[in-house]
C-alpha atoms as a PDB file:
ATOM      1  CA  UNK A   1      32.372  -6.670  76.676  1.00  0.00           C
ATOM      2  CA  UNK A   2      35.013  -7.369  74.313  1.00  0.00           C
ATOM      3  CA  UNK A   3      34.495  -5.763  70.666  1.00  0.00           C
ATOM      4  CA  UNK A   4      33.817  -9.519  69.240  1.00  0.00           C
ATOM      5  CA  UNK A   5      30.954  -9.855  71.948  1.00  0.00           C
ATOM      6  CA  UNK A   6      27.662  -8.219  70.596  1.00  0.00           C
ATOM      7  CA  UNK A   7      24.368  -8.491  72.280  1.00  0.00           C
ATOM      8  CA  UNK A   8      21.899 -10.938  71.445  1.00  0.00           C
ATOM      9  CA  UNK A   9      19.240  -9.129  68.342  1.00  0.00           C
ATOM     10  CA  UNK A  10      15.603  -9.222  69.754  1.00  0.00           C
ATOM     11  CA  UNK A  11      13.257 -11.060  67.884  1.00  0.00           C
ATOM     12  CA  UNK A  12       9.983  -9.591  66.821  1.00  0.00           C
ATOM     13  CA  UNK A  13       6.509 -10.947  68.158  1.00  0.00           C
ATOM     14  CA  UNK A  14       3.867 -10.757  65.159  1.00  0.00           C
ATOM     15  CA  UNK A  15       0.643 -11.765  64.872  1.00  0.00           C
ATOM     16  CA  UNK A  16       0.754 -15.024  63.176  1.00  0.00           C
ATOM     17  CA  UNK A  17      -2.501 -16.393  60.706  1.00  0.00           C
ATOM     18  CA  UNK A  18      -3.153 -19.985  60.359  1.00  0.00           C
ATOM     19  CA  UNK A  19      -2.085 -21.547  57.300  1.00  0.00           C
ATOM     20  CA  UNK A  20      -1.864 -24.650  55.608  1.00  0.00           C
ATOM     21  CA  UNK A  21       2.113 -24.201  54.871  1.00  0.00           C
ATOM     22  CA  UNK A  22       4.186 -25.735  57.256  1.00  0.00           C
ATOM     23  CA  UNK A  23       5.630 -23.768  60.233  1.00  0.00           C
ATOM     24  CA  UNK A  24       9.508 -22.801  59.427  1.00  0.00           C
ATOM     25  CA  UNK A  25      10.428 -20.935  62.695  1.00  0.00           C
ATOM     26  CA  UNK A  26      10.048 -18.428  64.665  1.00  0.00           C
ATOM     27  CA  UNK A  27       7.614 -15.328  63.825  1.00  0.00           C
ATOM     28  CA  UNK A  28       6.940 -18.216  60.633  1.00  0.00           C
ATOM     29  CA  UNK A  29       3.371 -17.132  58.692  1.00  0.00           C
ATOM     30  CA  UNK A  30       3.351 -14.022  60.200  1.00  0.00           C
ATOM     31  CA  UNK A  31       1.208 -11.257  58.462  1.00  0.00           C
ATOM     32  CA  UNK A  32       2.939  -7.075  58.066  1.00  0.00           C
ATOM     33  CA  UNK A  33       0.375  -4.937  58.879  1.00  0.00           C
ATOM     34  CA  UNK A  34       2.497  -2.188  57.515  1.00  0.00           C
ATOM     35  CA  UNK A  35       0.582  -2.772  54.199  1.00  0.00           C
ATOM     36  CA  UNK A  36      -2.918  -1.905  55.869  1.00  0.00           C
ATOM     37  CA  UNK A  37      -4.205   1.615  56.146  1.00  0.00           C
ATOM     38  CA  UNK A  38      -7.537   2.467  58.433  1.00  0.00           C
ATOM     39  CA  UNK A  39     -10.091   4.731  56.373  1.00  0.00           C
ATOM     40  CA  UNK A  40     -12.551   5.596  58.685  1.00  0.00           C
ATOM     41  CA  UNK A  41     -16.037   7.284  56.973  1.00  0.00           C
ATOM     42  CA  UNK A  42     -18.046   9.814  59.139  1.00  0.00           C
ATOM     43  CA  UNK A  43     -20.911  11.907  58.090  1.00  0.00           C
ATOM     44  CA  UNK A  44     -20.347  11.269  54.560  1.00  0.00           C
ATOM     45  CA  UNK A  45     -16.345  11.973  54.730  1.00  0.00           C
ATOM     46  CA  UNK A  46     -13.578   9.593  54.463  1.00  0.00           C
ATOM     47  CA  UNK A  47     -10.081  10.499  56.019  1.00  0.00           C
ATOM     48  CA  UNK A  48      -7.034   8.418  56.667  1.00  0.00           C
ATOM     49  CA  UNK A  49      -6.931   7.536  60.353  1.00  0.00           C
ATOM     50  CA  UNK A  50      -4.270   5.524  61.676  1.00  0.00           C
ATOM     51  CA  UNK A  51      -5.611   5.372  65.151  1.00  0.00           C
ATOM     52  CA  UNK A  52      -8.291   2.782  63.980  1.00  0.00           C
ATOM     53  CA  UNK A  53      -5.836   0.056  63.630  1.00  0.00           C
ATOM     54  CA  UNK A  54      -5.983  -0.190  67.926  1.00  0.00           C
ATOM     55  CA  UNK A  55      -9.678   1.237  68.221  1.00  0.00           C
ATOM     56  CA  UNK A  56      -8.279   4.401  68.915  1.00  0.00           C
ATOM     57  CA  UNK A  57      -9.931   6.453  65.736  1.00  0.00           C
ATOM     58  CA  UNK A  58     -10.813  10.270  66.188  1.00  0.00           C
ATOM     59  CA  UNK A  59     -14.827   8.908  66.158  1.00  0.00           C
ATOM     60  CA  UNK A  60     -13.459   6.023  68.293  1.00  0.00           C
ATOM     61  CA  UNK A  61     -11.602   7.461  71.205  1.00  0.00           C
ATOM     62  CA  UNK A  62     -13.570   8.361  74.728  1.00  0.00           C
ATOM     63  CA  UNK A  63     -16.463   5.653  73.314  1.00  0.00           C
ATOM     64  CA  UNK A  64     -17.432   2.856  75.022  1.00  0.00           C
ATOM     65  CA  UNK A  65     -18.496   0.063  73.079  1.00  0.00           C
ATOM     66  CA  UNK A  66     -20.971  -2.645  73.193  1.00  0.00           C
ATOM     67  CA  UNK A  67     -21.923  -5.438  71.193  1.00  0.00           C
ATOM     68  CA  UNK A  68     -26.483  -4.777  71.659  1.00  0.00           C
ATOM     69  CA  UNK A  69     -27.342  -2.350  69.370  1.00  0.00           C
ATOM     70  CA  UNK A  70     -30.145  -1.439  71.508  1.00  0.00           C
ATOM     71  CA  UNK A  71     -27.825   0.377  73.903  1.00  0.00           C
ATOM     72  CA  UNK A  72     -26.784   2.797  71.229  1.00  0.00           C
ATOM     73  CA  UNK A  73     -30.441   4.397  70.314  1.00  0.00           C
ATOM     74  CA  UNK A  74     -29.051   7.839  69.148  1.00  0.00           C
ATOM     75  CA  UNK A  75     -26.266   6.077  67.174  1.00  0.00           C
ATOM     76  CA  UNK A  76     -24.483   7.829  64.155  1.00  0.00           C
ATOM     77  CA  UNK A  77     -23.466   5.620  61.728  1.00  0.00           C
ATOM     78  CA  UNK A  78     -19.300   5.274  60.867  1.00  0.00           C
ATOM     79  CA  UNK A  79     -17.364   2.868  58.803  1.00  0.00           C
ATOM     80  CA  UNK A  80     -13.507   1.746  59.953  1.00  0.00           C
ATOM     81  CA  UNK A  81     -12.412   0.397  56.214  1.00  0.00           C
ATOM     82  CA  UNK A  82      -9.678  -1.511  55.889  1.00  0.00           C
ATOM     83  CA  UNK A  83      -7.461  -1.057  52.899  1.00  0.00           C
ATOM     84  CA  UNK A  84      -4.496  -3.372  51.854  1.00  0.00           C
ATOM     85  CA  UNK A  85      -2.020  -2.438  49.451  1.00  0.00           C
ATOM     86  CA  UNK A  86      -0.329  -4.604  47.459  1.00  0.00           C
ATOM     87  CA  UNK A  87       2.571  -4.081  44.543  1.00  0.00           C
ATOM     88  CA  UNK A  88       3.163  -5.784  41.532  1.00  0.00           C
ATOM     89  CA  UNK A  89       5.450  -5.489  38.295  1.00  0.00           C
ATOM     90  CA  UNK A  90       3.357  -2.136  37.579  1.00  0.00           C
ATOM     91  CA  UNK A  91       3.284  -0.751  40.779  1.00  0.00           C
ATOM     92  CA  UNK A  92       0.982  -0.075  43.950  1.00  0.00           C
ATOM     93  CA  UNK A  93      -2.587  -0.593  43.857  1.00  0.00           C
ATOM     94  CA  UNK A  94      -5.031  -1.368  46.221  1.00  0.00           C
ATOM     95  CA  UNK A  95      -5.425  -4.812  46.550  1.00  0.00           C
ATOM     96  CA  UNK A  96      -8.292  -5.235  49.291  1.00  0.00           C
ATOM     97  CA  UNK A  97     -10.649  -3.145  50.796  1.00  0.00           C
ATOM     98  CA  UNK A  98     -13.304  -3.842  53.572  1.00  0.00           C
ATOM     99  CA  UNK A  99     -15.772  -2.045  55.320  1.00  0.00           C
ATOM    100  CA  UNK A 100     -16.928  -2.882  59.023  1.00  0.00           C
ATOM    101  CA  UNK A 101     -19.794  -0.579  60.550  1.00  0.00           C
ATOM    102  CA  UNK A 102     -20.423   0.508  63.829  1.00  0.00           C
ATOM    103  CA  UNK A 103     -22.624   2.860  65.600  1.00  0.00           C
ATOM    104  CA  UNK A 104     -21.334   6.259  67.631  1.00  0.00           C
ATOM    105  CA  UNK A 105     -23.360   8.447  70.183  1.00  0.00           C
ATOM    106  CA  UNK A 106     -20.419  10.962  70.878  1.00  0.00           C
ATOM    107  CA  UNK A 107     -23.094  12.795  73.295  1.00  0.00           C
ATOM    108  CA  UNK A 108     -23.475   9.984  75.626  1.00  0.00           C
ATOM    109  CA  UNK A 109     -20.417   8.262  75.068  1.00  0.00           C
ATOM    110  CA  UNK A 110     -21.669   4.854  73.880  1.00  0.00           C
ATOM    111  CA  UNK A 111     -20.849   2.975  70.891  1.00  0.00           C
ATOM    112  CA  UNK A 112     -22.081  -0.640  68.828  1.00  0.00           C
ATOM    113  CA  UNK A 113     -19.381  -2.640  66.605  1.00  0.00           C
ATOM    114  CA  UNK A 114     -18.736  -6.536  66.532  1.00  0.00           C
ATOM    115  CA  UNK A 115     -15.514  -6.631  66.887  1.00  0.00           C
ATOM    116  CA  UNK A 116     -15.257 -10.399  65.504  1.00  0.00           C
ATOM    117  CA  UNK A 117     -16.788  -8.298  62.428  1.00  0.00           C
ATOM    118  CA  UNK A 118     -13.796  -5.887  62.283  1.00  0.00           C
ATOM    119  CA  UNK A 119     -11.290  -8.129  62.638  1.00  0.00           C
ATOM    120  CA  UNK A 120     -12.843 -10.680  60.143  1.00  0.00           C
ATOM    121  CA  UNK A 121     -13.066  -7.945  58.099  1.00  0.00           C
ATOM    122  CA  UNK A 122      -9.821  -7.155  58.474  1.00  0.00           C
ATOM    123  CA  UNK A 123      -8.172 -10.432  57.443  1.00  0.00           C
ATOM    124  CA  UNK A 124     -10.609 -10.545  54.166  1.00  0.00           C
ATOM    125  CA  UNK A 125      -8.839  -7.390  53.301  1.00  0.00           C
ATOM    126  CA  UNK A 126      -5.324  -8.686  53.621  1.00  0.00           C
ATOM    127  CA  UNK A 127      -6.172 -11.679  52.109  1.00  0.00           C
ATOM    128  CA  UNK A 128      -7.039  -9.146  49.087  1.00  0.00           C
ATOM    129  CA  UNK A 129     -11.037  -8.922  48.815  1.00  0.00           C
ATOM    130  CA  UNK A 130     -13.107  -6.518  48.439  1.00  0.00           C
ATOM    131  CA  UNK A 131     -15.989  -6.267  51.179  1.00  0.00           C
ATOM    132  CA  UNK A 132     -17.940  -3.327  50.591  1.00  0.00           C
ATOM    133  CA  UNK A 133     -21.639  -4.591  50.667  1.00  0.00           C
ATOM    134  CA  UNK A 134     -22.144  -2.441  54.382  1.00  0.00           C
ATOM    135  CA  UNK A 135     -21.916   0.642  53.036  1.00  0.00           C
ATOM    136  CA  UNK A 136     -23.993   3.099  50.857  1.00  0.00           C
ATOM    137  CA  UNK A 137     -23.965   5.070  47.952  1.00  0.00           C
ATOM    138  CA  UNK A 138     -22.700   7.980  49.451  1.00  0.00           C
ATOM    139  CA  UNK A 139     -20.136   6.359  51.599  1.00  0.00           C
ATOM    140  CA  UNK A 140     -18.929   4.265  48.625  1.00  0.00           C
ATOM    141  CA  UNK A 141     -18.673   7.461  46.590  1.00  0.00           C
ATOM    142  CA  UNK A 142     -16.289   9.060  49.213  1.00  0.00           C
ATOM    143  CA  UNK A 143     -14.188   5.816  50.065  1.00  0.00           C
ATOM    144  CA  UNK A 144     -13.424   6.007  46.198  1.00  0.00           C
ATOM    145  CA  UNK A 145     -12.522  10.381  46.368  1.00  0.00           C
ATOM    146  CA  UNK A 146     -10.335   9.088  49.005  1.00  0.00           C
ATOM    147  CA  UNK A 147      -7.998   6.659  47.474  1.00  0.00           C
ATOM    148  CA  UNK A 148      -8.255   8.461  44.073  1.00  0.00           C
ATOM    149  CA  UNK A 149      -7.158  11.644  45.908  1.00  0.00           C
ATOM    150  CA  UNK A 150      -4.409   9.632  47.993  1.00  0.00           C
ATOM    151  CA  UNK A 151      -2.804   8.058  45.245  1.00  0.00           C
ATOM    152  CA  UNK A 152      -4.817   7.998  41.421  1.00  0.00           C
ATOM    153  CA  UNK A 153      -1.902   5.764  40.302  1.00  0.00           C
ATOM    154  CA  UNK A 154      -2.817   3.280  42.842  1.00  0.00           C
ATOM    155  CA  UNK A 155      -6.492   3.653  41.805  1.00  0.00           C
ATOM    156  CA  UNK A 156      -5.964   3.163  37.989  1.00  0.00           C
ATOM    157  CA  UNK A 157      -3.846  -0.376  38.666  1.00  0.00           C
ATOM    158  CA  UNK A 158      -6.601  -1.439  40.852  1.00  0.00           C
ATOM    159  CA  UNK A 159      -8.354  -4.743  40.350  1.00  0.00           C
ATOM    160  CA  UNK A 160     -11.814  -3.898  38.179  1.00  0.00           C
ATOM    161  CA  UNK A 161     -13.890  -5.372  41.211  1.00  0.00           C
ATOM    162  CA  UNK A 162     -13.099  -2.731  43.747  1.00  0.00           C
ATOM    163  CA  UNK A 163     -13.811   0.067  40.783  1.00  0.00           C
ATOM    164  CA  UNK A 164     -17.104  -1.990  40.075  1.00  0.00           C
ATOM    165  CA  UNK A 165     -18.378  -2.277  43.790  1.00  0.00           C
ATOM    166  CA  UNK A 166     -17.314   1.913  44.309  1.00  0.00           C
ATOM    167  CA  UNK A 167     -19.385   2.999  41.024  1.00  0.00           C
END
């Protein structure tokens, strides 16, 4: 291959959203997930896990899931949150955070979540809301210890809503 030949770049497959702009291409209206972390809430903690992003949380992995509550009696109940960050002229803030709740029986290896429900979720968060009316007092109150540990910057240039709905 002569020094003028180079090989042909690979183009990257992402998951596109439908849109009311007109399609410009390839990869065109494609969303960056790179923006999106995966909070998961157990037992009244919250902790950064990445894994959640694929269904492969700590809380997640080894589980089988179903979509009949029923066949999780003994269930624990966990949040996956999805939080989007956005920047602006200030800075980073969080720009949309949801919650989607499932159901985990570690002991028996079973598991409930709709996963329509997470990935709705999911897109309400990039699309910057804030869906937080599945989760409780306690949860809320360590979602917000969370990102105000992560980054307090972040959390002070956040929009009033998501400070309103976290007390």
């Amino acid at each position: 291959m002569d020094n003028q030949e180079k090989p042909a770049e690979k183009r990257k497959l992402s998951l596109n959203v439908v849109s009311n702009k007109p399609h410009k291409g390839f990869g065109a209206g494609s969303i960056d997930l790179s923006d999106v972390a995966c909070v998961i809430i157990d037992r009244g903690e919250a902790y950064i896990d990445a894994g959640a992003m694929h269904a492969k949380s700590r809380v997640e992995r080894g589980v089988k899931f179903s979509p009949n509550k029923e066949e999780v009696p003994n269930g624990r109940p966990c949040w996956v949150v999805w939080v989007a960050v956005d920047r602006n002229e200030e800075g980073s803030y969080y720009a949309g955070v949801a919650s989607c709740e499932m159901l985990i029986d570690e002991e028996a290896r079973r598991g409930w979540k709709i996963l329509a429900d997470h990935v709705n979720r999911l897109d309400a968060a990039i699309k910057r809301k804030f869906k937080l009316d599945n989760i409780g007092t306690e949860e809320k109150a360590a979602l917000k210890k969370l990102l105000i540990e992560h980054n307090a910057e972040w959390w002070d240039r956040s929009p009033e809503e998501l400070k309103q709905q976290l007390g």
